[in-house]
Protein backbone atom coordinates (compact mmCIF):
# COMPACT_ATOMS: atom_id res chain seq x y z
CA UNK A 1 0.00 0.00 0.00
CA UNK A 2 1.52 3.56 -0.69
CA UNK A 3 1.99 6.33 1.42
CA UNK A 4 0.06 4.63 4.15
CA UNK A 5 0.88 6.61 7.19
CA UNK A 6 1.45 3.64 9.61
CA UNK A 7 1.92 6.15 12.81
CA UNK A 8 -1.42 7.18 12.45
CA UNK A 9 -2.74 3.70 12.26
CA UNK A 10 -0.79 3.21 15.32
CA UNK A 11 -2.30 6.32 17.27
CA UNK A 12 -5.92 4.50 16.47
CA UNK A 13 -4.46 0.84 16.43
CA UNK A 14 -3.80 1.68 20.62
CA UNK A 15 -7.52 3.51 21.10
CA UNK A 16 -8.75 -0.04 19.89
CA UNK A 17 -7.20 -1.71 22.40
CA UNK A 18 -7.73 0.49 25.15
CA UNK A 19 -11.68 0.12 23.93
CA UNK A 20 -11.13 -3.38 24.38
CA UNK A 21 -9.68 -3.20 27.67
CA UNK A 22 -12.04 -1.43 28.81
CA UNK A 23 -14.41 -3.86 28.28
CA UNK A 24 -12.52 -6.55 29.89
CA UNK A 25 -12.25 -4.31 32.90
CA UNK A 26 -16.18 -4.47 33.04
CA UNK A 27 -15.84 -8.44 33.51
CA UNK A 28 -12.49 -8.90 35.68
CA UNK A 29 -13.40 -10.28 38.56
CA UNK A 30 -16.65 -11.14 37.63
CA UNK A 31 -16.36 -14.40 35.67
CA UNK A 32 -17.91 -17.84 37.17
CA UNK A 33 -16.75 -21.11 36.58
CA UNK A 34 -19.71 -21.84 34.19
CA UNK A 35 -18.74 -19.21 31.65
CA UNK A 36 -15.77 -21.00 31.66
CA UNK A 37 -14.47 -23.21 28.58
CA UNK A 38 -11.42 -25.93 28.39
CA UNK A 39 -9.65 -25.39 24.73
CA UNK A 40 -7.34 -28.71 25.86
CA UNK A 41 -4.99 -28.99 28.82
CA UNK A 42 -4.59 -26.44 31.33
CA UNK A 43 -5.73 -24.00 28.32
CA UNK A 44 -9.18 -22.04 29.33
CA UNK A 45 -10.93 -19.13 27.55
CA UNK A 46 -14.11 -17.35 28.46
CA UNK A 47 -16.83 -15.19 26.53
CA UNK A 48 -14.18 -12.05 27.51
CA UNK A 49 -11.69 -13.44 25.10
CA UNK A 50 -14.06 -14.11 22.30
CA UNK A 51 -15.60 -10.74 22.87
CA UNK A 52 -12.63 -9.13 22.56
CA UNK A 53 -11.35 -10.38 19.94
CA UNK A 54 -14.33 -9.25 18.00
CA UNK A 55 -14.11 -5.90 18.89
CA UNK A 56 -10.63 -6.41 17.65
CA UNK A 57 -11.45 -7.64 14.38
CA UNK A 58 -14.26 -5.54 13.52
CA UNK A 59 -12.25 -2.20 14.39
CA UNK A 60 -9.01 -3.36 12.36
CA UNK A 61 -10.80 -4.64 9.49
CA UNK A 62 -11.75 -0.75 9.17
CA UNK A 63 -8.62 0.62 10.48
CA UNK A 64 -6.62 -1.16 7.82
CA UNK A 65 -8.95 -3.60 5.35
CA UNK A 66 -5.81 -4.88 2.79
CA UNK A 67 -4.86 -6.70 5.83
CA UNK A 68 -6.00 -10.24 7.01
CA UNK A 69 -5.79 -11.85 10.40
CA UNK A 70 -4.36 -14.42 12.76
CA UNK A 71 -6.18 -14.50 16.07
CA UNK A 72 -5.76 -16.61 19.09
CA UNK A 73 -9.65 -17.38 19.39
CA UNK A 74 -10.30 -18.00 14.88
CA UNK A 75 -13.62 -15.53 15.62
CA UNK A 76 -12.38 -14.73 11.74
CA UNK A 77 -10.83 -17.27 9.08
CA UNK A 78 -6.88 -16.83 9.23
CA UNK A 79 -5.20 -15.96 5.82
CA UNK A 80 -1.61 -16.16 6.43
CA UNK A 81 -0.62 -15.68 2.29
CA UNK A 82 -1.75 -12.28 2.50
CA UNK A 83 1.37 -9.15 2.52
CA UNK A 84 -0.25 -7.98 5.78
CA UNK A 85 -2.04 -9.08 8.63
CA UNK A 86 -3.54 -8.28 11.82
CA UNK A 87 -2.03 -10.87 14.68
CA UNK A 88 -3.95 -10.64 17.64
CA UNK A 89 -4.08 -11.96 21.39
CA UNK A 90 -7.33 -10.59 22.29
CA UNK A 91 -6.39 -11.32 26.06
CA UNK A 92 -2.97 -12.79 27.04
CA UNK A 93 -2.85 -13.87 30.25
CA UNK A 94 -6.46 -15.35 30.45
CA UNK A 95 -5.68 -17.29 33.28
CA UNK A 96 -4.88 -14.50 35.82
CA UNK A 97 -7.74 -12.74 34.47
CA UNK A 98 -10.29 -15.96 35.35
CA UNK A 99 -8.36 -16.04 38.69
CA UNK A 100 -8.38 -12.48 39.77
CA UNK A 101 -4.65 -11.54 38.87
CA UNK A 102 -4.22 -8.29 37.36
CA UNK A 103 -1.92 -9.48 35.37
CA UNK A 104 -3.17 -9.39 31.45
CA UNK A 105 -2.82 -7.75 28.42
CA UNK A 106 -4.32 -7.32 24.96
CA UNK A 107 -1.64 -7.77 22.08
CA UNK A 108 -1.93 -6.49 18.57
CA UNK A 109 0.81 -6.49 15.68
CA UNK A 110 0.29 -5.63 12.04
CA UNK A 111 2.98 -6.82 10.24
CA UNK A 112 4.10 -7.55 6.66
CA UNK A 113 5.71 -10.30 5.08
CA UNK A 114 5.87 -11.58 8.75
CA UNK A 115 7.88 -8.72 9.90
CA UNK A 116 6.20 -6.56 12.57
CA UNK A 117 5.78 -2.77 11.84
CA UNK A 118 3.42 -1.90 14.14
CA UNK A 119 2.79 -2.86 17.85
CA UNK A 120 0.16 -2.43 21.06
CA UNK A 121 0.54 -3.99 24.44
CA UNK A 122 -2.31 -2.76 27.05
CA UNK A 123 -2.31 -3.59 30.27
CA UNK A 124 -5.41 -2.44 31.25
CA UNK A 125 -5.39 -2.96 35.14
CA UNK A 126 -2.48 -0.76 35.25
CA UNK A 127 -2.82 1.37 32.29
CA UNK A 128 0.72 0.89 30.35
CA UNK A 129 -0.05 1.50 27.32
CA UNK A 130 3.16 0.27 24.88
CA UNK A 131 3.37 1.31 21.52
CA UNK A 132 6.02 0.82 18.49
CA UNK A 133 6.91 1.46 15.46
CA UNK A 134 9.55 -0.04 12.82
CA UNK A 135 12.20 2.07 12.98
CA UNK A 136 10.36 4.55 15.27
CA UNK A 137 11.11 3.60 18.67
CA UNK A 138 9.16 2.32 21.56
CA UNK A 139 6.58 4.30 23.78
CA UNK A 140 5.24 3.18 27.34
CA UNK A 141 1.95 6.09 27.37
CA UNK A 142 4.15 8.52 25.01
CA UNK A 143 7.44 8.35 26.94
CA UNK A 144 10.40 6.43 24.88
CA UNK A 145 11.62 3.23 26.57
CA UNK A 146 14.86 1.70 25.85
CA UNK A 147 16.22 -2.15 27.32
CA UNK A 148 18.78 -2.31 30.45
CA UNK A 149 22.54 -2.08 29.78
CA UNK A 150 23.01 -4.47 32.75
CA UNK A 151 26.12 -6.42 31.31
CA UNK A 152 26.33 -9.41 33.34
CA UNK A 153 24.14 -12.44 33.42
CA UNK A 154 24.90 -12.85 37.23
CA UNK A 155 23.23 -8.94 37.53
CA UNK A 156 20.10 -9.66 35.47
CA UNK A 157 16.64 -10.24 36.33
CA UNK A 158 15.22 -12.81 34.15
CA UNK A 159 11.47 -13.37 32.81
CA UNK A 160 9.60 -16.70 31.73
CA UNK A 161 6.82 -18.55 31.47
CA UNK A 162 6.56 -21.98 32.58
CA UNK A 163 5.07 -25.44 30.30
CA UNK A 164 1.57 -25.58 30.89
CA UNK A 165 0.16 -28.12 28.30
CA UNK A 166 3.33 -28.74 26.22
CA UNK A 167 5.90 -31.14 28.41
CA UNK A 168 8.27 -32.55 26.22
CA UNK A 169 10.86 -30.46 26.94
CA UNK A 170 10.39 -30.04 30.82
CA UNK A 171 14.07 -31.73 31.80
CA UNK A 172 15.91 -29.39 29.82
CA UNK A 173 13.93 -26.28 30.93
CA UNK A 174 14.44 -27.10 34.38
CA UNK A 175 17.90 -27.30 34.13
CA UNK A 176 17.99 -23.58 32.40
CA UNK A 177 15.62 -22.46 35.70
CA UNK A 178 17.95 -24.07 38.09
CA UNK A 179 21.08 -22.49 36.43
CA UNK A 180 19.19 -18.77 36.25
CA UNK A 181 18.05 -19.31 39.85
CA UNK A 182 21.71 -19.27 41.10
CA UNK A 183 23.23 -17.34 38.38
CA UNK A 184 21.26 -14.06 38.63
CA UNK A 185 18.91 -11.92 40.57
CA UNK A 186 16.10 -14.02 40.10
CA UNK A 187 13.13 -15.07 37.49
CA UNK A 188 9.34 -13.61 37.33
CA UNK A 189 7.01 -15.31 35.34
CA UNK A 190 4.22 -12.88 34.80
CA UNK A 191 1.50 -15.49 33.08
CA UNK A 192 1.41 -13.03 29.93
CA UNK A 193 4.23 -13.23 27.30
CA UNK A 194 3.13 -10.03 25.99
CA UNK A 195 3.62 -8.37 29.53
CA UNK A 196 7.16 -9.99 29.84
CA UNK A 197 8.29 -8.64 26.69
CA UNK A 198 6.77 -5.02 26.99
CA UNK A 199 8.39 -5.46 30.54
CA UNK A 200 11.43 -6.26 28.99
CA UNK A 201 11.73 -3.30 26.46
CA UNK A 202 10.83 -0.89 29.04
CA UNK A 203 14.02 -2.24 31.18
CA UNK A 204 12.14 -3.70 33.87
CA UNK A 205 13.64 -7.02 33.01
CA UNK A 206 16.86 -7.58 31.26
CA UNK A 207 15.39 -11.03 29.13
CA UNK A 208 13.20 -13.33 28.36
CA UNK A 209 12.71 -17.39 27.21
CA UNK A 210 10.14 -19.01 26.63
CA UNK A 211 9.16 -21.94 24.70
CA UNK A 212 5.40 -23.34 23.20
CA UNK A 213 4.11 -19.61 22.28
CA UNK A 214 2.42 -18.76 19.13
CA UNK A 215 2.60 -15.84 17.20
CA UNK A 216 0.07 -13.83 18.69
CA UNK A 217 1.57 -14.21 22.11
CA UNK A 218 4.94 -12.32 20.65
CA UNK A 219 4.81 -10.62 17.83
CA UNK A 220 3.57 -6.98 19.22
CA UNK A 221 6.64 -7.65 21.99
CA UNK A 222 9.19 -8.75 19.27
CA UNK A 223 8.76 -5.21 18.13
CA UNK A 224 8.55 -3.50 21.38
CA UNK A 225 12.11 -5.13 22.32
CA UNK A 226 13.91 -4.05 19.02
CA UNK A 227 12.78 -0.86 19.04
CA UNK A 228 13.71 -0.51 22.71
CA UNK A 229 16.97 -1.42 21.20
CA UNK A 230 16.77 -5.37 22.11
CA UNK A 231 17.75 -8.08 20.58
CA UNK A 232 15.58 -11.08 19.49
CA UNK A 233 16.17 -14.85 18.45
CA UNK A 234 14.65 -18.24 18.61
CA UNK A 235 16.70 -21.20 20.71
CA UNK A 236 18.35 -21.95 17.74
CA UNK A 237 19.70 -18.27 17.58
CA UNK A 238 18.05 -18.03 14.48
CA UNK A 239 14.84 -15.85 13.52
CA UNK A 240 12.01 -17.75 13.54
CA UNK A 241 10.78 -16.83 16.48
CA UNK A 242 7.11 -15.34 15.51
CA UNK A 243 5.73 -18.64 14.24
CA UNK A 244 8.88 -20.50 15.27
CA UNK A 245 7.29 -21.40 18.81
CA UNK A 246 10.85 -20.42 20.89
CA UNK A 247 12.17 -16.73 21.45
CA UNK A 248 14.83 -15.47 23.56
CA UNK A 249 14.72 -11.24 24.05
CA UNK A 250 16.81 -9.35 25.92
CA UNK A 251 19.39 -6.36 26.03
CA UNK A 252 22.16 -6.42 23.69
CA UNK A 253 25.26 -6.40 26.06
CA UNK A 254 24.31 -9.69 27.98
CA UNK A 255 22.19 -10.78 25.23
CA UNK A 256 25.01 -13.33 24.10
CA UNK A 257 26.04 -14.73 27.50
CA UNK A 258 22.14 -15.11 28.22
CA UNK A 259 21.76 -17.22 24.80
CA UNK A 260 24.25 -19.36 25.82
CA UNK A 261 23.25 -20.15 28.56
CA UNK A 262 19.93 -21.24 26.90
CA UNK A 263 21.54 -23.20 24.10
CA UNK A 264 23.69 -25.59 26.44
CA UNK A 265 20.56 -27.07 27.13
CA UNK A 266 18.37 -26.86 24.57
CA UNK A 267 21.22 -28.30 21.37
């Protein structure tokens, strides 16, 4: 598309999600277990999540209609062959939200040719409002954020989230945990990828692992962390780490000594 003005779809890209935020903030705390479903193991999703996502879809369809969409929930067919396309996490962190933890985020990248150029992370509990743009920079509510400069591993606090329905790799992962847990200042697992990224472009953590995510549980904080001035990379140190189901983020100085330390277990 020419001379699309992608910071303007931005400004109105965020006002979506804070619309949709707002109406999750209507329901925290109010869900029962009987408006409560079971996608598979230890993976649960509520009327909030659908909801959302369809006042996702319906306001991005407008916002920018050349693009298709790849949603957490499939309230719309996905259409990966398409240049551009909407990835959305209508609510990441569902389970804190059923359980009362504040805790959650909406996440929404556009990106083309599977390259992110635009991404929102709301928290809507706590109003952070993170916002990027390829080659722009990265905003927590309009103030730039940039990644740590801690430079050693033993000096970093660490974010993850931990195997919930895929186990295969638990032995492995536990050895990476046990070596963090003595080797720095400690790891947080927030229950939202989206959060832990955002969290750890705005230098609040120094990195980030995780394995079994999907694209819509990264790809606004893929952005967020290289335009914070992060780097990026799948276990492999490779970049497949949108639809690649492994990413490692973190600052640039002890992003190196951090992969390592991931690799050795994970060959």
């Amino acid at each position: 598309m020419i001379n699309t003005n992608y910071s303007d779809i931005l400004v109105e890209t965020a006002e979506v999600c804070r619309k949709a935020g707002a109406f999750q903030l209507l329901h925290f705390g109010k869900i029962e277990s009987g408006q409560i479903e079971d996608k598979g193991l230890n993976q649960l999703v509520s009327f909030v999540d659908i909801e959302t996502e369809k006042i996702l879809v319906a306001e991005l369809s407008v916002l920018f209609p050349e693009a298709g969409f790849v949603t957490e929930e499939s309230t719309i067919e996905s259409n990966r062959d398409k240049e551009f396309l909407w990835i959305i996490d209508p609510l990441d962190g569902t389970t804190n939200f059923l359980h009362g933890i504040p805790a959650f985020s909406v996440s929404v990248a556009l990106v083309q040719n599977n390259i992110p150029i635009l991404g929102v992370v709301y928290i809507p509990v706590w109003n952070e409002m993170f916002t990027a743009e390829k080659g722009k920079g990265a905003f927590l509510n309009g103030n730039a954020i940039s990644v740590t400069q801690t430079a050693k591993l033993s000096q970093t606090l660490i974010a993850t989230g931990f195997p919930y329905y895929e186990f295969d790799y638990m032995e492995p992962y536990l050895a990476v945990l046990r070596n963090l847990m003595k080797n720095t200042h400690g790891l947080r697992r927030m229950g939202s990828a989206a959060i832990d990224l955002a969290y750890t472009a705005c230098g609040k953590f120094d990195a980030f692992f995780e394995l079994g995510l999907h694209a819509w549980d990264v790809a606004a904080g893929i952005l967020l962390v290289k335009e914070a001035g992060g780097n990026v990379s799948d276990f492999k140190g490779q970049n497949d780490f949108l639809f690649g189901k492994s990413i490692i983020a973190g600052n640039k100085v002890v992003f190196s000594e951090f992969t390592t330390e991931i690799r050795k277990h994970f060959p």
